[in-house]
PDB file of N, CA and C in Angstrom:
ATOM      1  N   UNK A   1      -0.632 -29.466  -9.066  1.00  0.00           N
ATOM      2  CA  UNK A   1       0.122 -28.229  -9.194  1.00  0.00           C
ATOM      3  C   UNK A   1       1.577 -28.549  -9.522  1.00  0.00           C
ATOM      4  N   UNK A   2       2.339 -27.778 -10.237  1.00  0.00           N
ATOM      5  CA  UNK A   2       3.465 -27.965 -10.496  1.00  0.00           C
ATOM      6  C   UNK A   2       4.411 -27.651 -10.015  1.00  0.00           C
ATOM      7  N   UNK A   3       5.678 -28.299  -9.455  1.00  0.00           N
ATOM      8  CA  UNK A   3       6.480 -27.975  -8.532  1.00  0.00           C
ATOM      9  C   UNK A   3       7.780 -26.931  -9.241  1.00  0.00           C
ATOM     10  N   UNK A   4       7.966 -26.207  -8.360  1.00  0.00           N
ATOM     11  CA  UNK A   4       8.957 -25.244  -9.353  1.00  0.00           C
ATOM     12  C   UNK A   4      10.568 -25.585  -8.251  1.00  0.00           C
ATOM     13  N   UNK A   5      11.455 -26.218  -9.237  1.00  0.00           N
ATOM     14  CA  UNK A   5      12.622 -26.480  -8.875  1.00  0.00           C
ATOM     15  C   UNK A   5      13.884 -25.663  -8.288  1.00  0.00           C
ATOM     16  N   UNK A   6      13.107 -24.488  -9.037  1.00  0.00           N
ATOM     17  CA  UNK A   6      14.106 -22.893  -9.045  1.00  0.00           C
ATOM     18  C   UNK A   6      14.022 -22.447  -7.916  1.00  0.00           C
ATOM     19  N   UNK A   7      15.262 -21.602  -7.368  1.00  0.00           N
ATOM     20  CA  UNK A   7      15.464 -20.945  -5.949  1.00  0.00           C
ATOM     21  C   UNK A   7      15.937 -19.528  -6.184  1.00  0.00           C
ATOM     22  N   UNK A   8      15.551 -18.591  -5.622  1.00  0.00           N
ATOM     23  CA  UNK A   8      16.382 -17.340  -5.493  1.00  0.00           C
ATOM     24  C   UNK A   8      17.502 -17.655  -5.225  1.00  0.00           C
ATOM     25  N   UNK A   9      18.927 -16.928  -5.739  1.00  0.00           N
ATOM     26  CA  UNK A   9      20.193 -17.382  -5.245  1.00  0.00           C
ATOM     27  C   UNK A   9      20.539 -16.725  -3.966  1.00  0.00           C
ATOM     28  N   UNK A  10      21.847 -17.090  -3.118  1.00  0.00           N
ATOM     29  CA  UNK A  10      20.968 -16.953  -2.124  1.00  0.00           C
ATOM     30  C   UNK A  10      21.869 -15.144  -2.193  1.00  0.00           C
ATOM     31  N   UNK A  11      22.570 -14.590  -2.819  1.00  0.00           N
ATOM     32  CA  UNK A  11      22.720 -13.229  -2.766  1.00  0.00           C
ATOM     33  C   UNK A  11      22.239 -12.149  -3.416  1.00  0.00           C
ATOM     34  N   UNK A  12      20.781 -12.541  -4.216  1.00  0.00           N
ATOM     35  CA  UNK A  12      19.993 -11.908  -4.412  1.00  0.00           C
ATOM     36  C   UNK A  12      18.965 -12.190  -3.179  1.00  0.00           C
ATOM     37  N   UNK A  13      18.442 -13.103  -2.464  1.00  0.00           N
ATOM     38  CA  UNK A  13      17.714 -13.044  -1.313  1.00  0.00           C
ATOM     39  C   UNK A  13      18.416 -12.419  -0.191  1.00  0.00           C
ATOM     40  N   UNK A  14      19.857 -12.139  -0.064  1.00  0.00           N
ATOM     41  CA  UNK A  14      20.071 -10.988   0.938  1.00  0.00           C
ATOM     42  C   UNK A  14      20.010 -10.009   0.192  1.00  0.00           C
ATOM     43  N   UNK A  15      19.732  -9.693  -0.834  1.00  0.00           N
ATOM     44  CA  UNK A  15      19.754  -8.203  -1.377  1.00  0.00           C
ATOM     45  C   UNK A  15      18.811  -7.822  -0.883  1.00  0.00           C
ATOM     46  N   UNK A  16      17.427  -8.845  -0.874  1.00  0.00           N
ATOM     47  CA  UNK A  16      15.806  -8.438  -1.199  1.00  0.00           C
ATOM     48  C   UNK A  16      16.004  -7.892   0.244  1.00  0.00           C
ATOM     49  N   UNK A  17      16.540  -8.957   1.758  1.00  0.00           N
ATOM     50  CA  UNK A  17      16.232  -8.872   2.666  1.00  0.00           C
ATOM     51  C   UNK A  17      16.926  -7.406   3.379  1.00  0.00           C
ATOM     52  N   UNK A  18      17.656  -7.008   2.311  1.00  0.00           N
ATOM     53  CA  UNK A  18      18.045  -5.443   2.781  1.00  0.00           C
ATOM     54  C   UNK A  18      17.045  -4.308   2.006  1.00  0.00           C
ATOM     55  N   UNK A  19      16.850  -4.458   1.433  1.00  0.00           N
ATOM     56  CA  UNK A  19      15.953  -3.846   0.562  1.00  0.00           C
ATOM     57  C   UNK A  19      14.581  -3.557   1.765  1.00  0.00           C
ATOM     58  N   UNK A  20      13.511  -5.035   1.875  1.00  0.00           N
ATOM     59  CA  UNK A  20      12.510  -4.729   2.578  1.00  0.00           C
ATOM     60  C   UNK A  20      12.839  -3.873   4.017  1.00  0.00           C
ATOM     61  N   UNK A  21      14.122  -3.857   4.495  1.00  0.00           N
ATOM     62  CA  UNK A  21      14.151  -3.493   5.595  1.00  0.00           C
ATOM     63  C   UNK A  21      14.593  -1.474   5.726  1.00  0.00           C
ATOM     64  N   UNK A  22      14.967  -1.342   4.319  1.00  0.00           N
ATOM     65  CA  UNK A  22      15.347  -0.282   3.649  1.00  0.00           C
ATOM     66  C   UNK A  22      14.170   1.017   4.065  1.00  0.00           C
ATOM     67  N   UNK A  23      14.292   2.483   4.293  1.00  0.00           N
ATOM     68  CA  UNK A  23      13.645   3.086   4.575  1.00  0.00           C
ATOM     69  C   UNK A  23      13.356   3.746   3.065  1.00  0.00           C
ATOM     70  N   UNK A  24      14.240   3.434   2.016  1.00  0.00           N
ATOM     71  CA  UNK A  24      14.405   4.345   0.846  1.00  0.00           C
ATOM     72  C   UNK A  24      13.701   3.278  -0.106  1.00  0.00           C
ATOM     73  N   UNK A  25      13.582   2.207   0.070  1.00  0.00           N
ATOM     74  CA  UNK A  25      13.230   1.487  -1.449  1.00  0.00           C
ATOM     75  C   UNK A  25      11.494   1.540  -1.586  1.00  0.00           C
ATOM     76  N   UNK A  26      11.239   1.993  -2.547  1.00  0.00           N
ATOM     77  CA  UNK A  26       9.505   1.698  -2.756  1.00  0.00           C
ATOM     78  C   UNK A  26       8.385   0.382  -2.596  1.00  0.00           C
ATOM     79  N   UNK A  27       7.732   0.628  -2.647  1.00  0.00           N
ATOM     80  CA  UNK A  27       6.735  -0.149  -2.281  1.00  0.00           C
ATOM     81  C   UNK A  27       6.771  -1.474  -3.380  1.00  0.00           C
ATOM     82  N   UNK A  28       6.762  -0.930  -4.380  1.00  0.00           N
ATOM     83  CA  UNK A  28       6.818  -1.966  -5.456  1.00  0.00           C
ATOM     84  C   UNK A  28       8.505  -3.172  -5.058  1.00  0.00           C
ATOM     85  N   UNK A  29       9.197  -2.304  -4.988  1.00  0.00           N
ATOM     86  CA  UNK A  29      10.741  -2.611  -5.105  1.00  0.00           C
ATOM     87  C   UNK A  29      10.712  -3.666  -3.937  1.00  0.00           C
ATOM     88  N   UNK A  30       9.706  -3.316  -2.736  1.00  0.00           N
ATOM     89  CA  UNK A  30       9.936  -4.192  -1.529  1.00  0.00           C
ATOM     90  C   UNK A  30       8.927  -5.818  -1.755  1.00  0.00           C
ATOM     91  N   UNK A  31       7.909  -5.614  -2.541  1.00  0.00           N
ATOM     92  CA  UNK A  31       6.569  -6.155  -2.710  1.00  0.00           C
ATOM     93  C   UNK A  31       7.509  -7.261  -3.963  1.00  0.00           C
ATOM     94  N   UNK A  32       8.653  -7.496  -4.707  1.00  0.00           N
ATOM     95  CA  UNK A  32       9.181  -7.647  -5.575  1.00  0.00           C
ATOM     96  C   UNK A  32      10.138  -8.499  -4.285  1.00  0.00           C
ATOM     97  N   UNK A  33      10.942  -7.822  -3.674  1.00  0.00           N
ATOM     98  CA  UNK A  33      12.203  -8.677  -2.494  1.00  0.00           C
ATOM     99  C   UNK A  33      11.430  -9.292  -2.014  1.00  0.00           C
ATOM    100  N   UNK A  34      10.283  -9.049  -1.260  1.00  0.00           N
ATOM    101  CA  UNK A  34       9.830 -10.625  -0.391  1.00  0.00           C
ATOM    102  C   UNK A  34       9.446 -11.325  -1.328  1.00  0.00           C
ATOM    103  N   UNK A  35       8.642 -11.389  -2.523  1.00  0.00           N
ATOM    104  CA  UNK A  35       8.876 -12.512  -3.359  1.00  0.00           C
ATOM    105  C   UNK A  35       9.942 -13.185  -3.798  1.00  0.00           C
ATOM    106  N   UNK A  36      10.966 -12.536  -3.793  1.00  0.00           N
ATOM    107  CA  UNK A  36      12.193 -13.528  -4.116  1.00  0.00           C
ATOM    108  C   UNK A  36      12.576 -13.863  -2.866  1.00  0.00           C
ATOM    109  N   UNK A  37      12.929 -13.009  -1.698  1.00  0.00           N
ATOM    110  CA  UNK A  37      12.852 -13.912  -0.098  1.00  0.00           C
ATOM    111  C   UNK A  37      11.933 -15.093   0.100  1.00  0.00           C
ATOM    112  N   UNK A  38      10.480 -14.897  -0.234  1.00  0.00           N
ATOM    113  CA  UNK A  38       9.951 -15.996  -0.114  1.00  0.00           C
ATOM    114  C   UNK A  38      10.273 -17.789  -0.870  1.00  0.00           C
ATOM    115  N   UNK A  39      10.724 -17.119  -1.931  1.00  0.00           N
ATOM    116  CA  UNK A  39      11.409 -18.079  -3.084  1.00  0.00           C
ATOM    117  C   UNK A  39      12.901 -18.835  -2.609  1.00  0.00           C
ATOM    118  N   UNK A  40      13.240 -18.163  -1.956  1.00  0.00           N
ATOM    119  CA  UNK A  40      15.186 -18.344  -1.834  1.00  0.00           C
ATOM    120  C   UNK A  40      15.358 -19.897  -1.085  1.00  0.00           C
ATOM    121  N   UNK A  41      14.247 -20.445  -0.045  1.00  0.00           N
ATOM    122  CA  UNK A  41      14.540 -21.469   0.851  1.00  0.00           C
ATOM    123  C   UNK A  41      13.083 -22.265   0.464  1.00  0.00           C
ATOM    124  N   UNK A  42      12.750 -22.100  -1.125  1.00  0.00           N
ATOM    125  CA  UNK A  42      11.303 -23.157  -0.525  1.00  0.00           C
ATOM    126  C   UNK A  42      10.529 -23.301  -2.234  1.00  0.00           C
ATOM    127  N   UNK A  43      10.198 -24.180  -2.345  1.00  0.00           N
ATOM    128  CA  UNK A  43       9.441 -24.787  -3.756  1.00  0.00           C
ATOM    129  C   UNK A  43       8.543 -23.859  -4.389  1.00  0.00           C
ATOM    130  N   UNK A  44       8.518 -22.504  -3.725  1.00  0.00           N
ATOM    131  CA  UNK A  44       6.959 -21.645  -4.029  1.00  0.00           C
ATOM    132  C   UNK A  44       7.053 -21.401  -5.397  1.00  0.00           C
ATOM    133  N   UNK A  45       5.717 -20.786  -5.932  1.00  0.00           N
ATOM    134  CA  UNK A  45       5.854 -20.737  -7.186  1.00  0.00           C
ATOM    135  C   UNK A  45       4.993 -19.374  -7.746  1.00  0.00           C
ATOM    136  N   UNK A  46       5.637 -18.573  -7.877  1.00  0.00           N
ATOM    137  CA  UNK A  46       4.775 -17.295  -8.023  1.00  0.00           C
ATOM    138  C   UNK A  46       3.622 -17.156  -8.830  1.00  0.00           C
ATOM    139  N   UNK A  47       3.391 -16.081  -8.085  1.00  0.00           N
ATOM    140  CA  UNK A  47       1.051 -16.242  -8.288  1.00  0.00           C
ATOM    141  C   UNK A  47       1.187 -15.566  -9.479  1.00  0.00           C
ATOM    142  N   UNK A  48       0.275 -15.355  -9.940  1.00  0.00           N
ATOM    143  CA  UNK A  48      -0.024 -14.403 -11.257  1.00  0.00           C
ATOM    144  C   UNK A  48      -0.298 -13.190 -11.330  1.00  0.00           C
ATOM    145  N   UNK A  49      -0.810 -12.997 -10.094  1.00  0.00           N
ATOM    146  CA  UNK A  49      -0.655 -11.272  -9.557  1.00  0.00           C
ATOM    147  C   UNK A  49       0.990 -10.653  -9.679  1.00  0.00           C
ATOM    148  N   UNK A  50       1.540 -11.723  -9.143  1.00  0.00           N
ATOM    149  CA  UNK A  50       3.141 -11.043  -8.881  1.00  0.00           C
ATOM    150  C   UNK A  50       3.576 -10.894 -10.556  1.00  0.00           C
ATOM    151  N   UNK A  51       3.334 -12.730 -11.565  1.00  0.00           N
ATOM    152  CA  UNK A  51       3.633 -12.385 -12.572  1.00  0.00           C
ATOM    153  C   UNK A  51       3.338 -11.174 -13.651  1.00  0.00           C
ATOM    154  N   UNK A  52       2.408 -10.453 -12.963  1.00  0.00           N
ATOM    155  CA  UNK A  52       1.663  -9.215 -13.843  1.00  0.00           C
ATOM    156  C   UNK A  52       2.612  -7.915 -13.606  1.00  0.00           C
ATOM    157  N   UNK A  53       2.707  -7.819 -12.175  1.00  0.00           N
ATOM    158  CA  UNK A  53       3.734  -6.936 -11.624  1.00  0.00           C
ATOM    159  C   UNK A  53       5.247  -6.757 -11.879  1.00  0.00           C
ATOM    160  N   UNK A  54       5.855  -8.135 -12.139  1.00  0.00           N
ATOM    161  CA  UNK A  54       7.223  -8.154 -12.416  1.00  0.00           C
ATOM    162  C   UNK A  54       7.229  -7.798 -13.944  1.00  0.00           C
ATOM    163  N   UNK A  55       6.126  -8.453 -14.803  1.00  0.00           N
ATOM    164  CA  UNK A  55       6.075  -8.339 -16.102  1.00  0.00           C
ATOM    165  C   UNK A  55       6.260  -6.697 -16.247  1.00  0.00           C
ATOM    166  N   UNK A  56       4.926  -6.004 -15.664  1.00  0.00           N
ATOM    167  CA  UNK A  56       4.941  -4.565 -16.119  1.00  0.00           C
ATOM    168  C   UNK A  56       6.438  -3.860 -15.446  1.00  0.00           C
ATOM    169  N   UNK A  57       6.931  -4.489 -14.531  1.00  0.00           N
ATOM    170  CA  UNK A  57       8.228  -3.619 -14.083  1.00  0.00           C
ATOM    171  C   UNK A  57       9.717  -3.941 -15.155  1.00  0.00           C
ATOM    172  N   UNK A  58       8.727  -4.987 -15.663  1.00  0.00           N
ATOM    173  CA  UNK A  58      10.381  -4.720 -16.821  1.00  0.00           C
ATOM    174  C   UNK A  58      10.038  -4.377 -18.086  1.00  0.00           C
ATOM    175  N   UNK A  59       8.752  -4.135 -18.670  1.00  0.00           N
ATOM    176  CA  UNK A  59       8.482  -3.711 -19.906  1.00  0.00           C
ATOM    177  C   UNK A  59       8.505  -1.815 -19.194  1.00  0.00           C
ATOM    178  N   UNK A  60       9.300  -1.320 -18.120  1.00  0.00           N
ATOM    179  CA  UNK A  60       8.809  -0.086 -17.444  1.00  0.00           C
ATOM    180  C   UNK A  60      10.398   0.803 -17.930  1.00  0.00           C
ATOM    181  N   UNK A  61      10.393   2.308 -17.849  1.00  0.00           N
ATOM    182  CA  UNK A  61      11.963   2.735 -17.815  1.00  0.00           C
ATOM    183  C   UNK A  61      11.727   2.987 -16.688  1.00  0.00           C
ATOM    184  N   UNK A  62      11.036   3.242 -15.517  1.00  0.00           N
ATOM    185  CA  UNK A  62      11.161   3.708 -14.465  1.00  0.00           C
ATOM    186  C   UNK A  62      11.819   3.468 -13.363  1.00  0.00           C
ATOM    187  N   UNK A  63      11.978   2.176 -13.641  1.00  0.00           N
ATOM    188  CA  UNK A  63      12.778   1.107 -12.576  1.00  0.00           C
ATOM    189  C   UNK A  63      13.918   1.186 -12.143  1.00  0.00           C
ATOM    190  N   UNK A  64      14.397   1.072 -11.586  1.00  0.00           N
ATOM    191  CA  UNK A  64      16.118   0.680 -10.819  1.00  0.00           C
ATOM    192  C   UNK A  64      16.505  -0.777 -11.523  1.00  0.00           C
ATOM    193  N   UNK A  65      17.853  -1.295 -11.324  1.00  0.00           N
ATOM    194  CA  UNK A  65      18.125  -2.317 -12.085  1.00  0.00           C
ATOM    195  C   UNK A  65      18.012  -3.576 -11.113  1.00  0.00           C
ATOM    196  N   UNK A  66      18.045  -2.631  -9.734  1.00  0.00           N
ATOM    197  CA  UNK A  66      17.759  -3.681  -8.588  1.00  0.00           C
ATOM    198  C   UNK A  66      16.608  -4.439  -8.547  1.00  0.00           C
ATOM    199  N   UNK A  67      15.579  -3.031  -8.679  1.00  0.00           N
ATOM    200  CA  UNK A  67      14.069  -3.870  -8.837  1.00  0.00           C
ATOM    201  C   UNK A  67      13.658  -4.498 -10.362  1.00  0.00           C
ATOM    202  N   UNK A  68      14.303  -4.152 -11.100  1.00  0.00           N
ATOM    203  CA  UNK A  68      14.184  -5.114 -12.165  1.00  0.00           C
ATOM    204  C   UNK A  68      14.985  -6.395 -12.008  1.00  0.00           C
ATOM    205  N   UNK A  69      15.243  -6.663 -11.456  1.00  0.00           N
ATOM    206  CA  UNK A  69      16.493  -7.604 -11.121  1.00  0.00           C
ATOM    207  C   UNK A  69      15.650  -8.733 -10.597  1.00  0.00           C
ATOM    208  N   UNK A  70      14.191  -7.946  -9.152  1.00  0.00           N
ATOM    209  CA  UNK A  70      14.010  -8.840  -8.510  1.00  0.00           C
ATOM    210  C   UNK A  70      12.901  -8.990  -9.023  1.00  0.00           C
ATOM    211  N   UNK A  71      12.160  -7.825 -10.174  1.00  0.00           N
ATOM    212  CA  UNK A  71      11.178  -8.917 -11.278  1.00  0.00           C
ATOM    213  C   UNK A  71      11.895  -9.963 -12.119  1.00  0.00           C
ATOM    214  N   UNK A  72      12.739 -10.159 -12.630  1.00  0.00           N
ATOM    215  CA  UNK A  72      13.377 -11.040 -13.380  1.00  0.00           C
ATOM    216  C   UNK A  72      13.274 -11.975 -12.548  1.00  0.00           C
ATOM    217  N   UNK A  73      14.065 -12.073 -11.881  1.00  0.00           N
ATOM    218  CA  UNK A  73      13.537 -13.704 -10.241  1.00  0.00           C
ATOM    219  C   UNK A  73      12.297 -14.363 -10.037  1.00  0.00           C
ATOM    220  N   UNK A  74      11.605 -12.921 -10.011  1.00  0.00           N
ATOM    221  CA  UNK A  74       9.869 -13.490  -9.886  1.00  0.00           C
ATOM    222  C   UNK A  74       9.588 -14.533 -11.269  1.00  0.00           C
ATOM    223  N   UNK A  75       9.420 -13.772 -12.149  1.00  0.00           N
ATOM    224  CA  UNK A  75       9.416 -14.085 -13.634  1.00  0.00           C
ATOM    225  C   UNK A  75       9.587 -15.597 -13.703  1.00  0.00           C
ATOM    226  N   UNK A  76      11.330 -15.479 -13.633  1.00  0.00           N
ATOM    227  CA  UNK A  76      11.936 -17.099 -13.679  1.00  0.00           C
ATOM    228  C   UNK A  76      11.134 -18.076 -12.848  1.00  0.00           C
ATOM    229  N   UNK A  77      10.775 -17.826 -11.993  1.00  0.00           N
ATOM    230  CA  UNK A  77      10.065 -19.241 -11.176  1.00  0.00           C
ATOM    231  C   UNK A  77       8.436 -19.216 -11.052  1.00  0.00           C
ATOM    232  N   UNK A  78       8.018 -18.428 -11.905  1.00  0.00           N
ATOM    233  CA  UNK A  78       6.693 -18.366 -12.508  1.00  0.00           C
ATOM    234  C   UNK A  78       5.810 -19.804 -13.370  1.00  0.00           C
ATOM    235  N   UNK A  79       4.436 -19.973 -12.961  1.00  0.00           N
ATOM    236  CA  UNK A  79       4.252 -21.106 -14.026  1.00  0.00           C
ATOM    237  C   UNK A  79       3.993 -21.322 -15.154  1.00  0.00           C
ATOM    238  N   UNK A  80       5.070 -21.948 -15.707  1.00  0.00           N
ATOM    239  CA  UNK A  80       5.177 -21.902 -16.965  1.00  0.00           C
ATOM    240  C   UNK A  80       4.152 -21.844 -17.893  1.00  0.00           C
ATOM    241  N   UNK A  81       3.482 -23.020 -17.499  1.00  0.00           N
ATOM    242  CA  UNK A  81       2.195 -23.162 -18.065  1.00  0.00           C
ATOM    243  C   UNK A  81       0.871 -21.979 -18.632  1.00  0.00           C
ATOM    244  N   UNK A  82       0.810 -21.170 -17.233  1.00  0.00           N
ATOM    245  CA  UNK A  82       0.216 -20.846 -17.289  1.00  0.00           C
ATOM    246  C   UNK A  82       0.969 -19.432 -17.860  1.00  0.00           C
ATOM    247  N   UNK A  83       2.126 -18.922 -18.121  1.00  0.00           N
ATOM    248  CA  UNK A  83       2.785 -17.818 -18.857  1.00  0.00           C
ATOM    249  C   UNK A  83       2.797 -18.413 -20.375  1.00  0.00           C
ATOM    250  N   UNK A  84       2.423 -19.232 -20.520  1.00  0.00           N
ATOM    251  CA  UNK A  84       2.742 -19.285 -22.036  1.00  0.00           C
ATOM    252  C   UNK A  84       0.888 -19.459 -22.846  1.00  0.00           C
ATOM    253  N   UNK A  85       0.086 -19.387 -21.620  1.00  0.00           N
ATOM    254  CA  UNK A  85      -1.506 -19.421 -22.655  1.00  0.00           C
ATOM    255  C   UNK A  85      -1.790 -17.602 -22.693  1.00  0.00           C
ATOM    256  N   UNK A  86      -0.801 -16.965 -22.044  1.00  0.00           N
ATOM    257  CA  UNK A  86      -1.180 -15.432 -21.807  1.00  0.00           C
ATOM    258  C   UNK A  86      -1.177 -15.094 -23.710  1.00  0.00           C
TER     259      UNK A  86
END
């Protein structure tokens, strides 16, 4: 498996961690912050479920720039490999 070098920075991982704790942000928007929380302190490397999700939230107008923000994060530390046979 391939190790992914990339980290959430760490003031987008307090964004996320206000966000999930948020009574107002959606489901998607929160499901988007713990993936980049999960990312911020550790080698993980996002699944392909998430990459499907972040993908459709930025090809979306519906979005906030926040939660596009924290698909873009997902995105970036995605495997490469396997984003480029799609």
């Amino acid at each position: 498996m391939t190790v992914n070098k990339k980290q959430s920075s760490k003031q987008l991982a307090s964004q996320a961690a206000k966000t999930i704790q948020s009574k107002n942000a959606s489901q998607i928007q929160k499901t988007l912050a713990a993936s980049v929380l999960s990312q911020s302190s550790s080698s993980k490397q996002t699944g392909a479920d998430m990459e499907t999700i972040a993908s459709n939230v930025l090809k979306s107008t519906k979005y906030s720039d926040e939660t596009k923000n924290f698909a873009a994060s997902v995105l970036s530390q995605a495997n490469k490999e396997r984003t480029s046979k799609k």
